[in-house]
ModelCIF file with pLDDT and N, C-alpha, C, O atoms, coordinates in Angstrom:
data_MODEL
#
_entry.id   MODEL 
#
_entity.id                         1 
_entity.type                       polymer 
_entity.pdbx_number_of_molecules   1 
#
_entity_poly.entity_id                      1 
_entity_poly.type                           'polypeptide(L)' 
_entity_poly.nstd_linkage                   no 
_entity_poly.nstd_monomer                   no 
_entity_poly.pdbx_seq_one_letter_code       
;(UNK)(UNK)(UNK)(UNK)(UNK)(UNK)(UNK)(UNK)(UNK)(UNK)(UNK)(UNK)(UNK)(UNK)(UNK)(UNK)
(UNK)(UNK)(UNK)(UNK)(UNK)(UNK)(UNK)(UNK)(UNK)(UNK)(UNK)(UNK)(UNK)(UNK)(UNK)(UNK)
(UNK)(UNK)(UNK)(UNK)(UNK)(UNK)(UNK)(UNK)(UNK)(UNK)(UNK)(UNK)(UNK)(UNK)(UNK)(UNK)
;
_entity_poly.pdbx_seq_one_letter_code_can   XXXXXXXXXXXXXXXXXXXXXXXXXXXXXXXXXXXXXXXXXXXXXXXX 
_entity_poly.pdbx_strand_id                 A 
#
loop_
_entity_poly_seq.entity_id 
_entity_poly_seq.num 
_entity_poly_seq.mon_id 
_entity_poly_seq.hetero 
1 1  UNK n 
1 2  UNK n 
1 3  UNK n 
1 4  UNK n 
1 5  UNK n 
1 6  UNK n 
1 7  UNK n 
1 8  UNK n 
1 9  UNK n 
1 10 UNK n 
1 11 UNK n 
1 12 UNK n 
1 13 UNK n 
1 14 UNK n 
1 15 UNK n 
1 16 UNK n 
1 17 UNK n 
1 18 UNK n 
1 19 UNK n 
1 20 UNK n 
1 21 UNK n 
1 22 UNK n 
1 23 UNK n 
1 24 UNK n 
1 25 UNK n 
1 26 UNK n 
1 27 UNK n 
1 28 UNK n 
1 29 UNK n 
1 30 UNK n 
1 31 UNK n 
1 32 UNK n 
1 33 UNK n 
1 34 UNK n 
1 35 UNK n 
1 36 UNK n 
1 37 UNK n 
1 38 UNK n 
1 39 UNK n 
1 40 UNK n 
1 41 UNK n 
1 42 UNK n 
1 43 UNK n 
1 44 UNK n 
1 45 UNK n 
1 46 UNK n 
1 47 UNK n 
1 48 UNK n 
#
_struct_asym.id          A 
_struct_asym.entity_id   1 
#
loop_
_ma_qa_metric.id 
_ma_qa_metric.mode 
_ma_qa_metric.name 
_ma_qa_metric.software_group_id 
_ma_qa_metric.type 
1 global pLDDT . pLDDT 
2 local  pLDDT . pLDDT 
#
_ma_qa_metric_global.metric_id      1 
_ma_qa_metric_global.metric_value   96.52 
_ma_qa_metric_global.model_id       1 
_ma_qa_metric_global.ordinal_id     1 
#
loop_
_ma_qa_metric_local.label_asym_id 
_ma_qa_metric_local.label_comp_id 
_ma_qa_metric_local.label_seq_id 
_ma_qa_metric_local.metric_id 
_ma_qa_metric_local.metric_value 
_ma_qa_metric_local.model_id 
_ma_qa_metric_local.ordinal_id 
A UNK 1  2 97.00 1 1  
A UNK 2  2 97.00 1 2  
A UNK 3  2 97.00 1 3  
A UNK 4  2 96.00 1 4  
A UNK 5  2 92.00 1 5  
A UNK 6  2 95.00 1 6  
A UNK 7  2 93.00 1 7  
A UNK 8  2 95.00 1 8  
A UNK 9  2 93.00 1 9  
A UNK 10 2 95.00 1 10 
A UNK 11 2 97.00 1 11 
A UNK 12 2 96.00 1 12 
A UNK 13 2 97.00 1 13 
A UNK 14 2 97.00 1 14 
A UNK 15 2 97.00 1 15 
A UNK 16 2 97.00 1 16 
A UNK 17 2 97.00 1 17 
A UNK 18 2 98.00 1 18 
A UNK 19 2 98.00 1 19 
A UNK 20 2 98.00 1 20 
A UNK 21 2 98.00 1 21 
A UNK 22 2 98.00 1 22 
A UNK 23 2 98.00 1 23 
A UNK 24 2 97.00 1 24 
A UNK 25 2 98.00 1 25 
A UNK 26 2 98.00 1 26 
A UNK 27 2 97.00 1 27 
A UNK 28 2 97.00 1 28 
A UNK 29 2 98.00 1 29 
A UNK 30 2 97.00 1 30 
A UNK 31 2 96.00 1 31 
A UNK 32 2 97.00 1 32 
A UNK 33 2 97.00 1 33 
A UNK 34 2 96.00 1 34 
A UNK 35 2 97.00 1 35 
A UNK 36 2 98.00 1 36 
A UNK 37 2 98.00 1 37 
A UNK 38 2 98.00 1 38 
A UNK 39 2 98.00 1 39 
A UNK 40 2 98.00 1 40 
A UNK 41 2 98.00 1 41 
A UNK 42 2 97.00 1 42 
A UNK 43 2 96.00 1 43 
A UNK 44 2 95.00 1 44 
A UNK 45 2 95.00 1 45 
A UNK 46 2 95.00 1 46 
A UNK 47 2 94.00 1 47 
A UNK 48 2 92.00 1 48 
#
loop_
_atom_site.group_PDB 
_atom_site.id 
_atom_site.type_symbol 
_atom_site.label_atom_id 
_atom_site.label_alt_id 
_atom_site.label_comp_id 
_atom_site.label_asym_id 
_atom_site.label_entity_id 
_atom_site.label_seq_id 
_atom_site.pdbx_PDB_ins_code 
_atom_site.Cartn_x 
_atom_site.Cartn_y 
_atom_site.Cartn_z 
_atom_site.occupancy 
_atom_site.B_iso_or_equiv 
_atom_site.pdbx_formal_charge 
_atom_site.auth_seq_id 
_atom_site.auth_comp_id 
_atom_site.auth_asym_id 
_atom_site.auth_atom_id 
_atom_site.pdbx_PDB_model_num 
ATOM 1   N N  . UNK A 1 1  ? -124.285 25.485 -119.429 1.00 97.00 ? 1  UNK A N  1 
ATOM 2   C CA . UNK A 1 1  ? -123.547 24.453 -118.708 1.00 97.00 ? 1  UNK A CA 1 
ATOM 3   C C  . UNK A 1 1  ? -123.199 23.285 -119.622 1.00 97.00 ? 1  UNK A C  1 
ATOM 4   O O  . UNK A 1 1  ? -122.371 22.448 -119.260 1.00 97.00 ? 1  UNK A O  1 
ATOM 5   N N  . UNK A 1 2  ? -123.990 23.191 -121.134 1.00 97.00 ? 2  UNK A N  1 
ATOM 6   C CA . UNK A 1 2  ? -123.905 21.685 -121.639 1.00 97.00 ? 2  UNK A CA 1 
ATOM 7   C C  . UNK A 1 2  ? -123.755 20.538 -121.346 1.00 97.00 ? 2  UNK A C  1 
ATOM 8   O O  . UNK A 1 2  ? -123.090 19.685 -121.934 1.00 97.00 ? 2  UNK A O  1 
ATOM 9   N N  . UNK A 1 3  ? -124.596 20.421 -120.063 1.00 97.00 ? 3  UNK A N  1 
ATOM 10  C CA . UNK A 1 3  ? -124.439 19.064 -119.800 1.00 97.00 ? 3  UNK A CA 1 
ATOM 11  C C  . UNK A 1 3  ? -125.899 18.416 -119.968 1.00 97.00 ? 3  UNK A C  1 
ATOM 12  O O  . UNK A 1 3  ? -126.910 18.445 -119.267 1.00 97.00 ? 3  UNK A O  1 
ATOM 13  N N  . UNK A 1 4  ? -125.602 17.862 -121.105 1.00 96.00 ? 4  UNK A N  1 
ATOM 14  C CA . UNK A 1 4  ? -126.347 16.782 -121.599 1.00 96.00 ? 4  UNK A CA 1 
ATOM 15  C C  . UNK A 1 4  ? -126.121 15.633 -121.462 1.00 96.00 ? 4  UNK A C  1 
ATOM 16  O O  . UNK A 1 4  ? -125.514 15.457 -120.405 1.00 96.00 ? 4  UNK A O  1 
ATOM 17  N N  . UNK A 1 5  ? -126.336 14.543 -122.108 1.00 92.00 ? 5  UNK A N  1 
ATOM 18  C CA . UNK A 1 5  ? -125.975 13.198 -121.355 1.00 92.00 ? 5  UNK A CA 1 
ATOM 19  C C  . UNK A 1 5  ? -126.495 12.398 -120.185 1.00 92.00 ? 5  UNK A C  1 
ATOM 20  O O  . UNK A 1 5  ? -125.831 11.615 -119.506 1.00 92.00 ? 5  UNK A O  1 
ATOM 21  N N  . UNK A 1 6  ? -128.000 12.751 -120.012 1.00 95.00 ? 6  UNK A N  1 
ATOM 22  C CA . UNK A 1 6  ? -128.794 12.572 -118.383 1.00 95.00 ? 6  UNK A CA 1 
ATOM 23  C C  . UNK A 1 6  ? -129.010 11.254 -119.538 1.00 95.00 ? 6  UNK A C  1 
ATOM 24  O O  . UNK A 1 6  ? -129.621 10.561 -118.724 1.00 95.00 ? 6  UNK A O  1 
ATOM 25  N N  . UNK A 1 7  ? -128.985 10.374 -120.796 1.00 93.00 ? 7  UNK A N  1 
ATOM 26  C CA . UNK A 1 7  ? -129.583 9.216  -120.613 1.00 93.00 ? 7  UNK A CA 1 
ATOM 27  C C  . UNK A 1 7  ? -128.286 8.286  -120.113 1.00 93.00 ? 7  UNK A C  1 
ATOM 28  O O  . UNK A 1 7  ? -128.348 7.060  -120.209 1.00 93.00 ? 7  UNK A O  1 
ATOM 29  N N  . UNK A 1 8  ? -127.006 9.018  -119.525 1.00 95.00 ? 8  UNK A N  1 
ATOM 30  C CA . UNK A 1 8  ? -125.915 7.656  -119.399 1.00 95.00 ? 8  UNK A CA 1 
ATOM 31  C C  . UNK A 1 8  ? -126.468 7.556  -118.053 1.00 95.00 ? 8  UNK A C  1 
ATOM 32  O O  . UNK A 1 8  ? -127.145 8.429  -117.511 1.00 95.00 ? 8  UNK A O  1 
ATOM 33  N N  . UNK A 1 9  ? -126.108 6.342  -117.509 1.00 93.00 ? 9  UNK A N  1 
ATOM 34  C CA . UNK A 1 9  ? -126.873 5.856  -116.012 1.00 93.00 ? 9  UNK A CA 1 
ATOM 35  C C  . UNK A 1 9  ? -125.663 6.712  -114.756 1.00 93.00 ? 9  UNK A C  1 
ATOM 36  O O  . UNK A 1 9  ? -125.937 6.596  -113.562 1.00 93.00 ? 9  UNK A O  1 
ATOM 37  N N  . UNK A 1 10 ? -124.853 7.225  -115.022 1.00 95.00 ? 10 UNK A N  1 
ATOM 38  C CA . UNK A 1 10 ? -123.986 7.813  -114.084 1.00 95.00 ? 10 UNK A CA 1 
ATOM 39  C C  . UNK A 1 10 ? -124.354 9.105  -114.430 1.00 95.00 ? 10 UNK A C  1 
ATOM 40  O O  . UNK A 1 10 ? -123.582 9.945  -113.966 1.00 95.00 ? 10 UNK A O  1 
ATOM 41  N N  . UNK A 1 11 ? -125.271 9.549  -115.088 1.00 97.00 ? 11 UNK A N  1 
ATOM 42  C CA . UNK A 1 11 ? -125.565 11.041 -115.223 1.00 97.00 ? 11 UNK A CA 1 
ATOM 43  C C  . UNK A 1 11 ? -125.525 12.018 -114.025 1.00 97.00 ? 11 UNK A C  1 
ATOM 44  O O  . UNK A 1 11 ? -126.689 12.260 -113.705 1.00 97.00 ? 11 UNK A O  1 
ATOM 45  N N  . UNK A 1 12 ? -124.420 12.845 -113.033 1.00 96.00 ? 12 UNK A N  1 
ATOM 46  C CA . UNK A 1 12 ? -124.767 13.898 -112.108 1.00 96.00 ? 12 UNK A CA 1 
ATOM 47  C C  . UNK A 1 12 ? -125.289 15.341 -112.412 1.00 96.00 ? 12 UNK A C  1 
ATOM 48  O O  . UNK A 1 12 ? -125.632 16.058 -111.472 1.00 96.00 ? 12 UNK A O  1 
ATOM 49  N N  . UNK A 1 13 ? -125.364 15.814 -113.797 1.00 97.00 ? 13 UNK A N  1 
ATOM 50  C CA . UNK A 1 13 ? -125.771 17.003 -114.143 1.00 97.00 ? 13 UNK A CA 1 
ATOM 51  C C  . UNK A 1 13 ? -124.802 18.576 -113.975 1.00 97.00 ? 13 UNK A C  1 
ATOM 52  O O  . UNK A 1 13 ? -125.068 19.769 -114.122 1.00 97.00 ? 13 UNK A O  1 
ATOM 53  N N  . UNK A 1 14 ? -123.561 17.771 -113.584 1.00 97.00 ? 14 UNK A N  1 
ATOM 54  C CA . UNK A 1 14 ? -122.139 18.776 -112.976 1.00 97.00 ? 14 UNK A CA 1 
ATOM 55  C C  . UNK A 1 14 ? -121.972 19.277 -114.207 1.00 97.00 ? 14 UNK A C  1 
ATOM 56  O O  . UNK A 1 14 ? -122.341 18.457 -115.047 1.00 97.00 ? 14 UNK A O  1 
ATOM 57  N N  . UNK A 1 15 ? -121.442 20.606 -114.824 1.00 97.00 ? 15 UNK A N  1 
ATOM 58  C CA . UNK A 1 15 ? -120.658 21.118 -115.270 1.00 97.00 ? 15 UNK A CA 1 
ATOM 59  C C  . UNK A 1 15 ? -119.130 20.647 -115.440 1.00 97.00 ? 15 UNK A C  1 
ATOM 60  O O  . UNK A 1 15 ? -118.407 20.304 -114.505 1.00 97.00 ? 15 UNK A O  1 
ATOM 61  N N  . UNK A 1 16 ? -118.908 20.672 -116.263 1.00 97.00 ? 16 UNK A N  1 
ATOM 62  C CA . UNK A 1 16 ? -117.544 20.060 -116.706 1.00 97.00 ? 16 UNK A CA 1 
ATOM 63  C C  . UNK A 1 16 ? -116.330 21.538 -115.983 1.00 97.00 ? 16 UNK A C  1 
ATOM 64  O O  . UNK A 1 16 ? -116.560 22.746 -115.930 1.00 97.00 ? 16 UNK A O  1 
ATOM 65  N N  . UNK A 1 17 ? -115.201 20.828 -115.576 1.00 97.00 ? 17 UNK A N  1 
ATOM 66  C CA . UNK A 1 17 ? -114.244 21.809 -115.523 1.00 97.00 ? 17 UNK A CA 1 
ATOM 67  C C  . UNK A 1 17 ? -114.050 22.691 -116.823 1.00 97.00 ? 17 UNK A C  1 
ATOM 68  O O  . UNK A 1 17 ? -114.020 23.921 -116.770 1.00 97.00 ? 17 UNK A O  1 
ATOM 69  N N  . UNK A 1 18 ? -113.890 21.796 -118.266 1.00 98.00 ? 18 UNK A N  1 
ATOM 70  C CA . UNK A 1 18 ? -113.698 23.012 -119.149 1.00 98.00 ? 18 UNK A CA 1 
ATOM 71  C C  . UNK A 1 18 ? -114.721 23.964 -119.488 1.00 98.00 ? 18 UNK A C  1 
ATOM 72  O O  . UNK A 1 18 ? -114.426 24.991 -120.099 1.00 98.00 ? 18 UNK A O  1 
ATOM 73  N N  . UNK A 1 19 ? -116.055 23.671 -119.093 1.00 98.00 ? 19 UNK A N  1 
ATOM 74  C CA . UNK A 1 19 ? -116.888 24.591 -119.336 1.00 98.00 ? 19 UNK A CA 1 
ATOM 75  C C  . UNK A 1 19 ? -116.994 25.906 -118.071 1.00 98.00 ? 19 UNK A C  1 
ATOM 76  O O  . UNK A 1 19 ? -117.432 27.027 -118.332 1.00 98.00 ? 19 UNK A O  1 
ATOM 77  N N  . UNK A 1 20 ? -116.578 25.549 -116.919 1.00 98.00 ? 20 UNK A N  1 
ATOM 78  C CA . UNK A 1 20 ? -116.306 26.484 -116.201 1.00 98.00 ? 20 UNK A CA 1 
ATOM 79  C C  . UNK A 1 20 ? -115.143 27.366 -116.715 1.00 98.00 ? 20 UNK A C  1 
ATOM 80  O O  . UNK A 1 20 ? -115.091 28.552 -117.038 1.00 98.00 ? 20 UNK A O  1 
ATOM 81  N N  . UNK A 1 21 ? -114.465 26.629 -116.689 1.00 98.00 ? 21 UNK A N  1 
ATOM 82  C CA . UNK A 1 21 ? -112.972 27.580 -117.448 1.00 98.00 ? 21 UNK A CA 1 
ATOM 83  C C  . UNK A 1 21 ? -113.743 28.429 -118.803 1.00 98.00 ? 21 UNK A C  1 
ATOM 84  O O  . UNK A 1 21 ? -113.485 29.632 -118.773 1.00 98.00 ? 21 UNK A O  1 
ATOM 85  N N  . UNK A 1 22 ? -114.249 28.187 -119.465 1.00 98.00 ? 22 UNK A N  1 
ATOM 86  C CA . UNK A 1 22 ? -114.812 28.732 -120.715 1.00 98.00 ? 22 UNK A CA 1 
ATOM 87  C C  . UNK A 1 22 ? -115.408 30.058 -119.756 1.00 98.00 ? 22 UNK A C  1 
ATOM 88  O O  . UNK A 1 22 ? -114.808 31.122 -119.601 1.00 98.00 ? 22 UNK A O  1 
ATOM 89  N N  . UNK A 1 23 ? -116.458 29.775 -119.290 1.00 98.00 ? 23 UNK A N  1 
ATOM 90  C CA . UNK A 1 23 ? -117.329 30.449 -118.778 1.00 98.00 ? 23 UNK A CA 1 
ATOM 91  C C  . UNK A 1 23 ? -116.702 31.569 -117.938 1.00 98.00 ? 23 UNK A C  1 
ATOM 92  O O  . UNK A 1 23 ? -117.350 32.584 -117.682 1.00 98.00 ? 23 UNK A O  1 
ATOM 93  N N  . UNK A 1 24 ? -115.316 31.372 -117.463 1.00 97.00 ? 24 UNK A N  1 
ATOM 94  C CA . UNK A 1 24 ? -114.642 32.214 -116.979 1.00 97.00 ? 24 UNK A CA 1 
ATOM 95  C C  . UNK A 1 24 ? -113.632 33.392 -117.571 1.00 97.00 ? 24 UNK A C  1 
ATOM 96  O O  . UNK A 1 24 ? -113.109 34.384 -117.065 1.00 97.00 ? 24 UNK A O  1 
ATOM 97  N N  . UNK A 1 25 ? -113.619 32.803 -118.867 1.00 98.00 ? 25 UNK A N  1 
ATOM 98  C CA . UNK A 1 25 ? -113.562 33.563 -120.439 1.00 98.00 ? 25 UNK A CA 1 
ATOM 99  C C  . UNK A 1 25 ? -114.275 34.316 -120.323 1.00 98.00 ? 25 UNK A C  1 
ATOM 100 O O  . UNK A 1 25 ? -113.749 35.427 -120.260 1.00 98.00 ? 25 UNK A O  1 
ATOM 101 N N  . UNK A 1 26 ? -115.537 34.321 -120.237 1.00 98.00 ? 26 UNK A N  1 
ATOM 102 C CA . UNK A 1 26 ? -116.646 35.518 -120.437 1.00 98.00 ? 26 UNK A CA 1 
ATOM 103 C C  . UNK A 1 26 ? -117.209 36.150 -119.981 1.00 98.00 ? 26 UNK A C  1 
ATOM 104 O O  . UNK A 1 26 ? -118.371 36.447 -120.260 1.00 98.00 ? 26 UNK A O  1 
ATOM 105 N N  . UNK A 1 27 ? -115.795 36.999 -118.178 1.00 97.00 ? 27 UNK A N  1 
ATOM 106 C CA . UNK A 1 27 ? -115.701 37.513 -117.037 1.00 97.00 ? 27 UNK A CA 1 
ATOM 107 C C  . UNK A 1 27 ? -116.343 38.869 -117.834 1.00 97.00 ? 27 UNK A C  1 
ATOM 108 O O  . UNK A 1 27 ? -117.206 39.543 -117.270 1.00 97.00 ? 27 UNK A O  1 
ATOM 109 N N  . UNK A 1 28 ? -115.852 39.211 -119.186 1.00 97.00 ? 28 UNK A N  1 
ATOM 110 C CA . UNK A 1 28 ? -116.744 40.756 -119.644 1.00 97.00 ? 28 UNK A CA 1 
ATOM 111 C C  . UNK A 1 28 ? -118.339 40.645 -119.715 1.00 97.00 ? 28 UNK A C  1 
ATOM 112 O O  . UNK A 1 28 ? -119.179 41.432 -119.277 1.00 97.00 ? 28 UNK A O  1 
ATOM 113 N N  . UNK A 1 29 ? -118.493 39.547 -120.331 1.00 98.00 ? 29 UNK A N  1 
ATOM 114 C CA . UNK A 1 29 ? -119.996 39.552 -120.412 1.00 98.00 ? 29 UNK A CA 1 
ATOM 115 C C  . UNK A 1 29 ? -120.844 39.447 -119.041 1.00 98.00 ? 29 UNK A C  1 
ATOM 116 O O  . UNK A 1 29 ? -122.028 39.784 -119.030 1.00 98.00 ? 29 UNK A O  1 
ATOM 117 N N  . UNK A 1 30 ? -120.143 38.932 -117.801 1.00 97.00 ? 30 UNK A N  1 
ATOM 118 C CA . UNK A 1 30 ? -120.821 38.414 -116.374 1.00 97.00 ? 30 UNK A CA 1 
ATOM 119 C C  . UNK A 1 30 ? -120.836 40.057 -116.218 1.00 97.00 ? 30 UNK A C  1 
ATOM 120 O O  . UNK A 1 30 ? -121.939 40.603 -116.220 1.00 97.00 ? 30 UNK A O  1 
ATOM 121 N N  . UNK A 1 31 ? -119.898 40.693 -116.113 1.00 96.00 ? 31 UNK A N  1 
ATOM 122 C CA . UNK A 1 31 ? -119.508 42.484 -116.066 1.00 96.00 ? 31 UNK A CA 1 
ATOM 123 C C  . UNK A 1 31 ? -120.606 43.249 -116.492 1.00 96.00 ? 31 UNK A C  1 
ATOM 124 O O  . UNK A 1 31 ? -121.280 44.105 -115.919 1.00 96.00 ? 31 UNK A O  1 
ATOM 125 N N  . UNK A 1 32 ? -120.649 42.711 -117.731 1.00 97.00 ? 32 UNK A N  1 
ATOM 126 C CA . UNK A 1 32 ? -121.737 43.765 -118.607 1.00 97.00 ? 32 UNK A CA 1 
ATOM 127 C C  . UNK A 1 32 ? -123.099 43.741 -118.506 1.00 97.00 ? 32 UNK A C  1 
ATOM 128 O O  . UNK A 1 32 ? -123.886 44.617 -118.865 1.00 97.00 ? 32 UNK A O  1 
ATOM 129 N N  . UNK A 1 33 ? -123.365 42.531 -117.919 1.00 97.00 ? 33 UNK A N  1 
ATOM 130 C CA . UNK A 1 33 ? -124.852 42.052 -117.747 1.00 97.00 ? 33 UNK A CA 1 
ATOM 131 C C  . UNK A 1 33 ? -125.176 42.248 -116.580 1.00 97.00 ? 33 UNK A C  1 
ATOM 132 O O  . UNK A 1 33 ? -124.555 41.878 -115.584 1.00 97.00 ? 33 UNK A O  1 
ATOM 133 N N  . UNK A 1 34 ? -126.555 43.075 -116.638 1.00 96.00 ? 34 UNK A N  1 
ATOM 134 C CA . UNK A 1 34 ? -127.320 43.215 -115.526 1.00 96.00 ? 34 UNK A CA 1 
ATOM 135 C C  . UNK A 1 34 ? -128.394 42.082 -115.048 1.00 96.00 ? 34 UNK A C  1 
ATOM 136 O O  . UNK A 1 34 ? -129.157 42.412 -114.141 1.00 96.00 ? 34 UNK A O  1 
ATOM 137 N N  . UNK A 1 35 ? -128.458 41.334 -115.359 1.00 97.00 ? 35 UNK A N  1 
ATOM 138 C CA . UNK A 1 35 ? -129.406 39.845 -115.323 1.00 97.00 ? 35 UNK A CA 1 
ATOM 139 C C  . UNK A 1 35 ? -128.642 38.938 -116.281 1.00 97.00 ? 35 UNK A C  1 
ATOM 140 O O  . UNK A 1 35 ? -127.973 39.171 -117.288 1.00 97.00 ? 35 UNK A O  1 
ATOM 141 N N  . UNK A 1 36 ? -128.931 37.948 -115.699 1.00 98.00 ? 36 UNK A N  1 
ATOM 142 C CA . UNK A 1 36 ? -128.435 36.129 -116.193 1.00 98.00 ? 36 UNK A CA 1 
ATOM 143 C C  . UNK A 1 36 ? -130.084 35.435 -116.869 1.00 98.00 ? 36 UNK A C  1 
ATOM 144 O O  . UNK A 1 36 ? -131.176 35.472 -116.302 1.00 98.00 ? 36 UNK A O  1 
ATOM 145 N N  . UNK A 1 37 ? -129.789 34.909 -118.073 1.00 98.00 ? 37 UNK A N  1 
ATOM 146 C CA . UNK A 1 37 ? -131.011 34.029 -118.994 1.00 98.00 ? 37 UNK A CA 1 
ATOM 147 C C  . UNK A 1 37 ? -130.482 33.068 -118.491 1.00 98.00 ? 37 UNK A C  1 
ATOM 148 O O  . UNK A 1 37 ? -130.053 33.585 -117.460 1.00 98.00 ? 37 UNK A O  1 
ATOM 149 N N  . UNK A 1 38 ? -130.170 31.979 -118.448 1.00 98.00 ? 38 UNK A N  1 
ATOM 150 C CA . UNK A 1 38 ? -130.356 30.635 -118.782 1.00 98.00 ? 38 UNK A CA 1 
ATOM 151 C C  . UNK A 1 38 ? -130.995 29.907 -118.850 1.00 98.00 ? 38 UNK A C  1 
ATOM 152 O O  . UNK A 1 38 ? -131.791 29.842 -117.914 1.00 98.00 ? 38 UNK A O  1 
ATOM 153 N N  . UNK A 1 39 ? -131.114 28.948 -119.860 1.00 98.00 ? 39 UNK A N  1 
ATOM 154 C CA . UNK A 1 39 ? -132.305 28.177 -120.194 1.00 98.00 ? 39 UNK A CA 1 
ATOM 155 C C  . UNK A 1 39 ? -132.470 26.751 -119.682 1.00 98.00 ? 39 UNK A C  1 
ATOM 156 O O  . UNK A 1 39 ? -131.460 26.061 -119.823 1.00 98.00 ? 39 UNK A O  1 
ATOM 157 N N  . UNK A 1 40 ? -133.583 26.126 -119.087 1.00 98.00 ? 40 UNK A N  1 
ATOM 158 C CA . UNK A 1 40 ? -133.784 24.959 -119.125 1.00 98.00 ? 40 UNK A CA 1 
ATOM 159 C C  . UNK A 1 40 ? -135.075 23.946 -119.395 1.00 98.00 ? 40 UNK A C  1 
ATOM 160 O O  . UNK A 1 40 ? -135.858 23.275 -118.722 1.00 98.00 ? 40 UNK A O  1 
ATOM 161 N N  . UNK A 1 41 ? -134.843 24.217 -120.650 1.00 98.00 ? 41 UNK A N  1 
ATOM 162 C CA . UNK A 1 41 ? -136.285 23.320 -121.386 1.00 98.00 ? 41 UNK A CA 1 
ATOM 163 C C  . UNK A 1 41 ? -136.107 22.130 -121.282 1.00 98.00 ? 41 UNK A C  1 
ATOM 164 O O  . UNK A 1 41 ? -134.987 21.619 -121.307 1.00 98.00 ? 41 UNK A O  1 
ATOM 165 N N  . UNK A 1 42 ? -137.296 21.430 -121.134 1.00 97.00 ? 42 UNK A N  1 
ATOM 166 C CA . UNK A 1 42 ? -137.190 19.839 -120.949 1.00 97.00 ? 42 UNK A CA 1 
ATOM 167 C C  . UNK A 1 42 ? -137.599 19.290 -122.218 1.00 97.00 ? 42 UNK A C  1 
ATOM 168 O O  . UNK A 1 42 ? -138.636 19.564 -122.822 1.00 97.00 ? 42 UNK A O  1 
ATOM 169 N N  . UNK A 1 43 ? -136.642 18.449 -122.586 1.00 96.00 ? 43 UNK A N  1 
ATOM 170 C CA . UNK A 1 43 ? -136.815 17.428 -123.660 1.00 96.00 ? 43 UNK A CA 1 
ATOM 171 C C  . UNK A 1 43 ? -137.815 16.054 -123.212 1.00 96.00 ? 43 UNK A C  1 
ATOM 172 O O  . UNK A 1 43 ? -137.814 15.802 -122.007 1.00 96.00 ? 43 UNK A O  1 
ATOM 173 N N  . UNK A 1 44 ? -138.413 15.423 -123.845 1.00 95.00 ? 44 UNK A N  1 
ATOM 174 C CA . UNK A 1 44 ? -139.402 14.293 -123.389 1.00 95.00 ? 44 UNK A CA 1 
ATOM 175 C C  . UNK A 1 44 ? -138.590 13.242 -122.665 1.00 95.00 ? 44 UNK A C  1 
ATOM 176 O O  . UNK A 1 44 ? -139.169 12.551 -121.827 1.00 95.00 ? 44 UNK A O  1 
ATOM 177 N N  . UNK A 1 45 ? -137.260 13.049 -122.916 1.00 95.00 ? 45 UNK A N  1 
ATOM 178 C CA . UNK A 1 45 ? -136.969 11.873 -122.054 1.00 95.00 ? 45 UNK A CA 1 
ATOM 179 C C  . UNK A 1 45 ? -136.496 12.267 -120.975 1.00 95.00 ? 45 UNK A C  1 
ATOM 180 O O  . UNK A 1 45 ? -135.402 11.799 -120.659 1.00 95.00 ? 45 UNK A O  1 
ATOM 181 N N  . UNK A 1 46 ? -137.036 13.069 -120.227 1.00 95.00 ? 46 UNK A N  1 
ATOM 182 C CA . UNK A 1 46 ? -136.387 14.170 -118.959 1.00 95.00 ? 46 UNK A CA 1 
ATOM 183 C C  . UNK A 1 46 ? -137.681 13.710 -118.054 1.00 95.00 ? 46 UNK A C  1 
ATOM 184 O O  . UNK A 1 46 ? -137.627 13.409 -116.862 1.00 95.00 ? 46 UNK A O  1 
ATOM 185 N N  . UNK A 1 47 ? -138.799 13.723 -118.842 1.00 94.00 ? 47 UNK A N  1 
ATOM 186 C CA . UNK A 1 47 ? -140.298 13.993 -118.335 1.00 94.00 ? 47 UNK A CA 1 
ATOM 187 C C  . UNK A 1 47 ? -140.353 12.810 -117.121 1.00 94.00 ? 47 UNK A C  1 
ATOM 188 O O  . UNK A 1 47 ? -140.099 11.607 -117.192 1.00 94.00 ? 47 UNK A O  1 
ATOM 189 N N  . UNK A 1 48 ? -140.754 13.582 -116.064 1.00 92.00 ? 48 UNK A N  1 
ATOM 190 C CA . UNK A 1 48 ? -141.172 12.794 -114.733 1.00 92.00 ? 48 UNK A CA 1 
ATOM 191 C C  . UNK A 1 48 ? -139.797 12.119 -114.434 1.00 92.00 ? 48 UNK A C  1 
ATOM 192 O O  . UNK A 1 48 ? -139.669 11.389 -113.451 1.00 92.00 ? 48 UNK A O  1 
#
């Protein structure tokens, strides 16, 4: 999703339109894959 940017104070955590559009680029790979990874590790200024 790349949305980073949770320290600006208007941070919503939305997906950008162009990253959807991207992501819709890679209708073969959604096809080909039998399970979805995505990751969400927390960095320390996330904590609590």
């Amino acid at each position: 999703c790349y949305n980073y940017g949770w320290k600006k104070p208007d941070y919503t955590g939305h997906c950008s339109k162009e990253v959807r559009r991207q992501n819709d680029e890679l209708l073969w790979l959604w096809k080909s894959s039998t399970a979805l990874y995505p990751s969400v590790y927390l960095q320390l200024s996330l904590a609590d």
